[in-house]
Protein backbone atom coordinates (compact mmCIF):
# COMPACT_ATOMS: atom_id res chain seq x y z
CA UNK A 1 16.42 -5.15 52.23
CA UNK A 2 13.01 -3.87 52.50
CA UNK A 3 13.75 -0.51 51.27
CA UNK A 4 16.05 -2.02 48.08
CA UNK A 5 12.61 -4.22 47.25
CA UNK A 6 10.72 -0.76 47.43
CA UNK A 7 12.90 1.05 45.30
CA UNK A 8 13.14 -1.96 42.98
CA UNK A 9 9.30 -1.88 42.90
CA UNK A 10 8.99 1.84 42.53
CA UNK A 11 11.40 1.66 39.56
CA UNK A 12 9.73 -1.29 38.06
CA UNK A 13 6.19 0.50 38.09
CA UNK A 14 7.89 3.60 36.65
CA UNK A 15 9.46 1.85 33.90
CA UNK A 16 6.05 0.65 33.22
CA UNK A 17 4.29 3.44 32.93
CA UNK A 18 6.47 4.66 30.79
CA UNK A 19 6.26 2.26 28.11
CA UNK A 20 2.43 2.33 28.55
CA UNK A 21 2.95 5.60 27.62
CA UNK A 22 4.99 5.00 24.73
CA UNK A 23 2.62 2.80 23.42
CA UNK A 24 0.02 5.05 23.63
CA UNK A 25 1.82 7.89 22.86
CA UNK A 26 4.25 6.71 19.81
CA UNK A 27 1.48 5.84 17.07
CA UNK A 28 -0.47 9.04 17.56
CA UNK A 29 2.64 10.96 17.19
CA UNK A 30 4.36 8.91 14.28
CA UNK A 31 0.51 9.05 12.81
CA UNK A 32 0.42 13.20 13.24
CA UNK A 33 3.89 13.74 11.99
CA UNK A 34 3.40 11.37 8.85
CA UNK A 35 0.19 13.23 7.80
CA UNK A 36 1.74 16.49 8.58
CA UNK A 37 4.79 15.66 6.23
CA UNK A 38 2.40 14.41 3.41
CA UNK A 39 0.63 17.41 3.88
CA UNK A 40 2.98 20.11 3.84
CA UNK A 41 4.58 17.67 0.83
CA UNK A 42 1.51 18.32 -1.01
CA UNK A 43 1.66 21.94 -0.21
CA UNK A 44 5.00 22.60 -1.58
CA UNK A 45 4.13 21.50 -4.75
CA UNK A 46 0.72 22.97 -5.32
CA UNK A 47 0.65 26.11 -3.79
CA UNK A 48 3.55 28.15 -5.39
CA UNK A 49 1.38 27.47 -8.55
CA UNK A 50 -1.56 29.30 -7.51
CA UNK A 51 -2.20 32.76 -8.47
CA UNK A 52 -1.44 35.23 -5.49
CA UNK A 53 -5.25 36.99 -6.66
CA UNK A 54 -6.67 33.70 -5.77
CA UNK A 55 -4.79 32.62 -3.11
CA UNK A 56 -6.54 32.60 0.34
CA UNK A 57 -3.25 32.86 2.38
CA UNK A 58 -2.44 36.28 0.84
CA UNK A 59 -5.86 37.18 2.72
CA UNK A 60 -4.86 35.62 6.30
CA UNK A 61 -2.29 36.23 8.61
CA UNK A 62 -1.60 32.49 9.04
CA UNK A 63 -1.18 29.42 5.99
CA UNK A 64 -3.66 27.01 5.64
CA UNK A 65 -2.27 23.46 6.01
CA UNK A 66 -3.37 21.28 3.14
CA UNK A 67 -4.64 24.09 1.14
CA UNK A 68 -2.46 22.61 -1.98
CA UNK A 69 -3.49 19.45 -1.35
CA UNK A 70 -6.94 19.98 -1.22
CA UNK A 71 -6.81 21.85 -4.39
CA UNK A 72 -4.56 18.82 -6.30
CA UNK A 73 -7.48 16.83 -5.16
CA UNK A 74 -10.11 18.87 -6.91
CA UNK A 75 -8.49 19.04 -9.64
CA UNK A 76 -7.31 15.40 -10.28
CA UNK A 77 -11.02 14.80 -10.23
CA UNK A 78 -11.84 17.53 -12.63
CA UNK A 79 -9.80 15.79 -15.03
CA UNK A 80 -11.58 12.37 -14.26
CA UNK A 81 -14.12 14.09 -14.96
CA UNK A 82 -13.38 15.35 -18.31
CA UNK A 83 -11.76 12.74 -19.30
CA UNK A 84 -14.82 10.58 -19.74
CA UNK A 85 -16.43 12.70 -21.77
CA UNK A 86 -16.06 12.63 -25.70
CA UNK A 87 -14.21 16.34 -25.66
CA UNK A 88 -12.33 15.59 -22.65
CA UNK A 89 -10.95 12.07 -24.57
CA UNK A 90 -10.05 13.50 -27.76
CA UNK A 91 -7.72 16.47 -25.76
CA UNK A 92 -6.22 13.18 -23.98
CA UNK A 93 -5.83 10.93 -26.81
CA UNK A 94 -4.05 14.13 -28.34
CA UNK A 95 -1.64 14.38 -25.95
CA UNK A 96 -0.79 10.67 -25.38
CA UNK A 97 -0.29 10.33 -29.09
CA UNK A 98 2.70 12.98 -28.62
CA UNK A 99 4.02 11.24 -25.86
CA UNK A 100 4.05 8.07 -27.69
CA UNK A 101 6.22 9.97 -30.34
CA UNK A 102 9.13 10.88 -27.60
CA UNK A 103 11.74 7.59 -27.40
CA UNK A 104 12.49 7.29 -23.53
CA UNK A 105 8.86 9.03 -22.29
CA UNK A 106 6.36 6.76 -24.32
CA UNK A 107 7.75 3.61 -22.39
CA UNK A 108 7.61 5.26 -18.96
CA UNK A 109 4.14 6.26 -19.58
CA UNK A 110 3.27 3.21 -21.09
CA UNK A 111 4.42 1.28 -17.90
CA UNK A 112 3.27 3.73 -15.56
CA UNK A 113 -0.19 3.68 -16.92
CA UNK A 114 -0.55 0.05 -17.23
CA UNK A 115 0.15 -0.02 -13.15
CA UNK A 116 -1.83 2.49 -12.26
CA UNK A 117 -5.05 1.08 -14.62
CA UNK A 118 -4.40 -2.72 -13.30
CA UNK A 119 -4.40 -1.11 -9.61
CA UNK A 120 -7.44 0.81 -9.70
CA UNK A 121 -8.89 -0.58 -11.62
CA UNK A 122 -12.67 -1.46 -9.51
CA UNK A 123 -13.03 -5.05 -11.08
CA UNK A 124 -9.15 -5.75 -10.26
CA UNK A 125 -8.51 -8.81 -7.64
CA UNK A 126 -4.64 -7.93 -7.94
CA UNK A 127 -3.16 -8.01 -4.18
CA UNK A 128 -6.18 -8.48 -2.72
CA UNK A 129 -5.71 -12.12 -1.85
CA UNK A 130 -2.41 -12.94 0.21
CA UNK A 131 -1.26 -16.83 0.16
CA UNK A 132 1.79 -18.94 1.79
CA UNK A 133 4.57 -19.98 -0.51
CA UNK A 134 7.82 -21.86 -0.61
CA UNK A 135 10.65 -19.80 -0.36
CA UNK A 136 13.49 -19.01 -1.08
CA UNK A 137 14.12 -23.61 -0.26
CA UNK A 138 12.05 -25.84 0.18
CA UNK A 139 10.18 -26.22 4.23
CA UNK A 140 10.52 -22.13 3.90
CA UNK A 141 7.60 -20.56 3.76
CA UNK A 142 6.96 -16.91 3.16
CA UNK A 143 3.85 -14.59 2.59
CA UNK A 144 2.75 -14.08 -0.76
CA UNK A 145 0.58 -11.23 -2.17
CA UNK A 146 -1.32 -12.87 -4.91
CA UNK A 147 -1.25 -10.52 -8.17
CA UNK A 148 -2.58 -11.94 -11.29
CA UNK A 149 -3.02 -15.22 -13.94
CA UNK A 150 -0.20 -15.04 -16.76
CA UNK A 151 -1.46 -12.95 -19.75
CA UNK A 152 -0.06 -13.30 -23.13
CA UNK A 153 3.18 -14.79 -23.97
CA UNK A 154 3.91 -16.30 -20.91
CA UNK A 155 0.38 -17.87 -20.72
CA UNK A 156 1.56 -19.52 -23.74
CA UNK A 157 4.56 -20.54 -22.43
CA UNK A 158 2.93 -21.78 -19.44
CA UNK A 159 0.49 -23.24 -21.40
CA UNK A 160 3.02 -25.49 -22.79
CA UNK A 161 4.39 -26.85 -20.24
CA UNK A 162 0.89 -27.96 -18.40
CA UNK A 163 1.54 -25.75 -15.98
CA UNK A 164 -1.41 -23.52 -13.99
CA UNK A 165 1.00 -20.60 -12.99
CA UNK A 166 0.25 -17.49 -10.84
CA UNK A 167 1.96 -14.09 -10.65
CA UNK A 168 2.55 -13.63 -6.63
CA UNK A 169 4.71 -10.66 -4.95
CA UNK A 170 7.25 -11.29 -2.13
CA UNK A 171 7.75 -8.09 0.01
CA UNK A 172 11.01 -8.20 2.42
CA UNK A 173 10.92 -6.83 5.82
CA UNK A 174 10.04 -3.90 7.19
CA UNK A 175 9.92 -1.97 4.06
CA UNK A 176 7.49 -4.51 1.86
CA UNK A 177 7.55 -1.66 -1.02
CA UNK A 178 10.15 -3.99 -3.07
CA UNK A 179 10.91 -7.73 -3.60
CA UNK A 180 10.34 -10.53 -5.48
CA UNK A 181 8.28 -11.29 -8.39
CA UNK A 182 7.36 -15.04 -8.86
CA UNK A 183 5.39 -17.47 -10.99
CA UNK A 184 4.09 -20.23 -8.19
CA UNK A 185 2.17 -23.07 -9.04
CA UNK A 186 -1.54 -22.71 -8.09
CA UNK A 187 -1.79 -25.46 -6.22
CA UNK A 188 1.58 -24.49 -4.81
CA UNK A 189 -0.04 -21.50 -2.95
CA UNK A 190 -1.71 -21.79 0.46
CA UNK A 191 -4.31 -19.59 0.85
CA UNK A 192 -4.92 -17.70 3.73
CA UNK A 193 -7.95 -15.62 5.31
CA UNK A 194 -5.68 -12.73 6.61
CA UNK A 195 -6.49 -9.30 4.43
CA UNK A 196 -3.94 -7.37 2.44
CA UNK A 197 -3.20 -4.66 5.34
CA UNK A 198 -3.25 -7.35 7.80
CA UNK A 199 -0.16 -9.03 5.98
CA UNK A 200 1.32 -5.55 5.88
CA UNK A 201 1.58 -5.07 9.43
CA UNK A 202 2.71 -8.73 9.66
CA UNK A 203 5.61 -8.12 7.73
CA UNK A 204 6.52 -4.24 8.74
CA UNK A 205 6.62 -5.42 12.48
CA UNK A 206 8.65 -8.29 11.87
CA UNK A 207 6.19 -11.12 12.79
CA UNK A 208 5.26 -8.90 16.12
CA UNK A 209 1.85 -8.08 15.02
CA UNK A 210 -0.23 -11.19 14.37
CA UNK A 211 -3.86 -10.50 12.83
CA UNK A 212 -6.47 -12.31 15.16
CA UNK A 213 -7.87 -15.11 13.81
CA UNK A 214 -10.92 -17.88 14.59
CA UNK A 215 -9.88 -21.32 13.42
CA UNK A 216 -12.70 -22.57 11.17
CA UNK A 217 -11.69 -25.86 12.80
CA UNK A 218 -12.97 -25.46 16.31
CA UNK A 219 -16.96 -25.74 15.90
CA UNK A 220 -19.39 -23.94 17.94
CA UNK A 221 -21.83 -25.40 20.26
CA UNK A 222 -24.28 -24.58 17.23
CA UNK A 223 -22.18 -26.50 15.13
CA UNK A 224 -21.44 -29.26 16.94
């Protein structure tokens, strides 16, 4: 019997060293791999657009991960650059006002833009708050990443009705990159003090990962 116990405990302290292991091991790996793929992603599309003359691989026996991605990044700011000056604005305005011209392009670029500018953009509070909501019934709650106020027509609408409405996204699990856009109440929406990427790993682990947290209701001896 003695021997069975050792071999049980042997087999239990292996098992647990290996998922020690695993959870050391696994997000360093998965971490490497993804920035390797981006990488060589990056790569593939950059580099077989650079001149061989001017290509530092031609010049080396080995490639240089990141090279093209490294370049795409120099450039993209080149063109930031420019594009805030008066030359470098009337070249863009140039060619937006042809893309505007072309029937299925001008409203992909026109929605595309709009993102991008209302994502970016410094001043921009969209997704940086992240709320509780009821959903999809009532005594369901799900997590809410709290966009924007209505603009426009559907602040009128809104308007209307007396109602104080706010845009909020609700990402599924584990892949929040889609889901559900809805117009909440304000006072519908509990707040919470958890940040945008802490919500994110909420929701891609399935409720494993729970962002720490000090109640604001337990006082400190300070406090008290």
């Amino acid at each position: 019997m003695s021997e069975e116990l050792k071999r049980d405990s042997f087999a239990s302290r292996l098992r647990n060293n290996f998922l020690a292991g695993l959870v050391i091991c696994a997000p360093i790996a998965i971490t490497i791999w993804l920035t390797l793929s981006f990488i060589r992603w990056a790569d593939s599309w950059v580099t077989p657009y650079i001149p061989p003359y001017y290509n530092p691989e031609k010049y080396l026996p080995i490639a240089i991960p990141g090279l093209g991605l490294l370049i795409a990044m120099i450039i993209i700011t080149l063109i930031g650059f420019l594009g805030k000056n008066l030359i470098g604005r009337s070249i863009f305005s140039f060619g937006e006002s042809i893309l505007h011209r072309m029937p299925l392009v001008r409203t992909l670029y026109k929605s595309l833009k709009q993102i991008f500018e209302t994502v970016l953009k410094e001043q921009s509070t969209s997704f940086r708050k992240v709320g509780l909501i009821e959903f999809p019934t009532p005594g369901t709650w799900v997590i809410a990443f709290i966009s924007s106020e209505p603009q426009g027509e559907l602040a009128e609408k809104f308007g209307t009705i007396g109602q104080e409405m706010v845009a909020v996204f609700v990402p599924p699990t584990p892949v929040p990159t889609a889901g559900f856009l809805l117009y909440v109440q304000k006072d519908k929406i509990v707040p919470l003090d958890m940040s945008p990427e802490d919500a994110t790993k909420l929701l891609i682990s399935g409720g494993i990962i729970t962002p720490e947290y000090k109640s604001k209701l337990v006082k400190t001896p300070e406090e008290a």
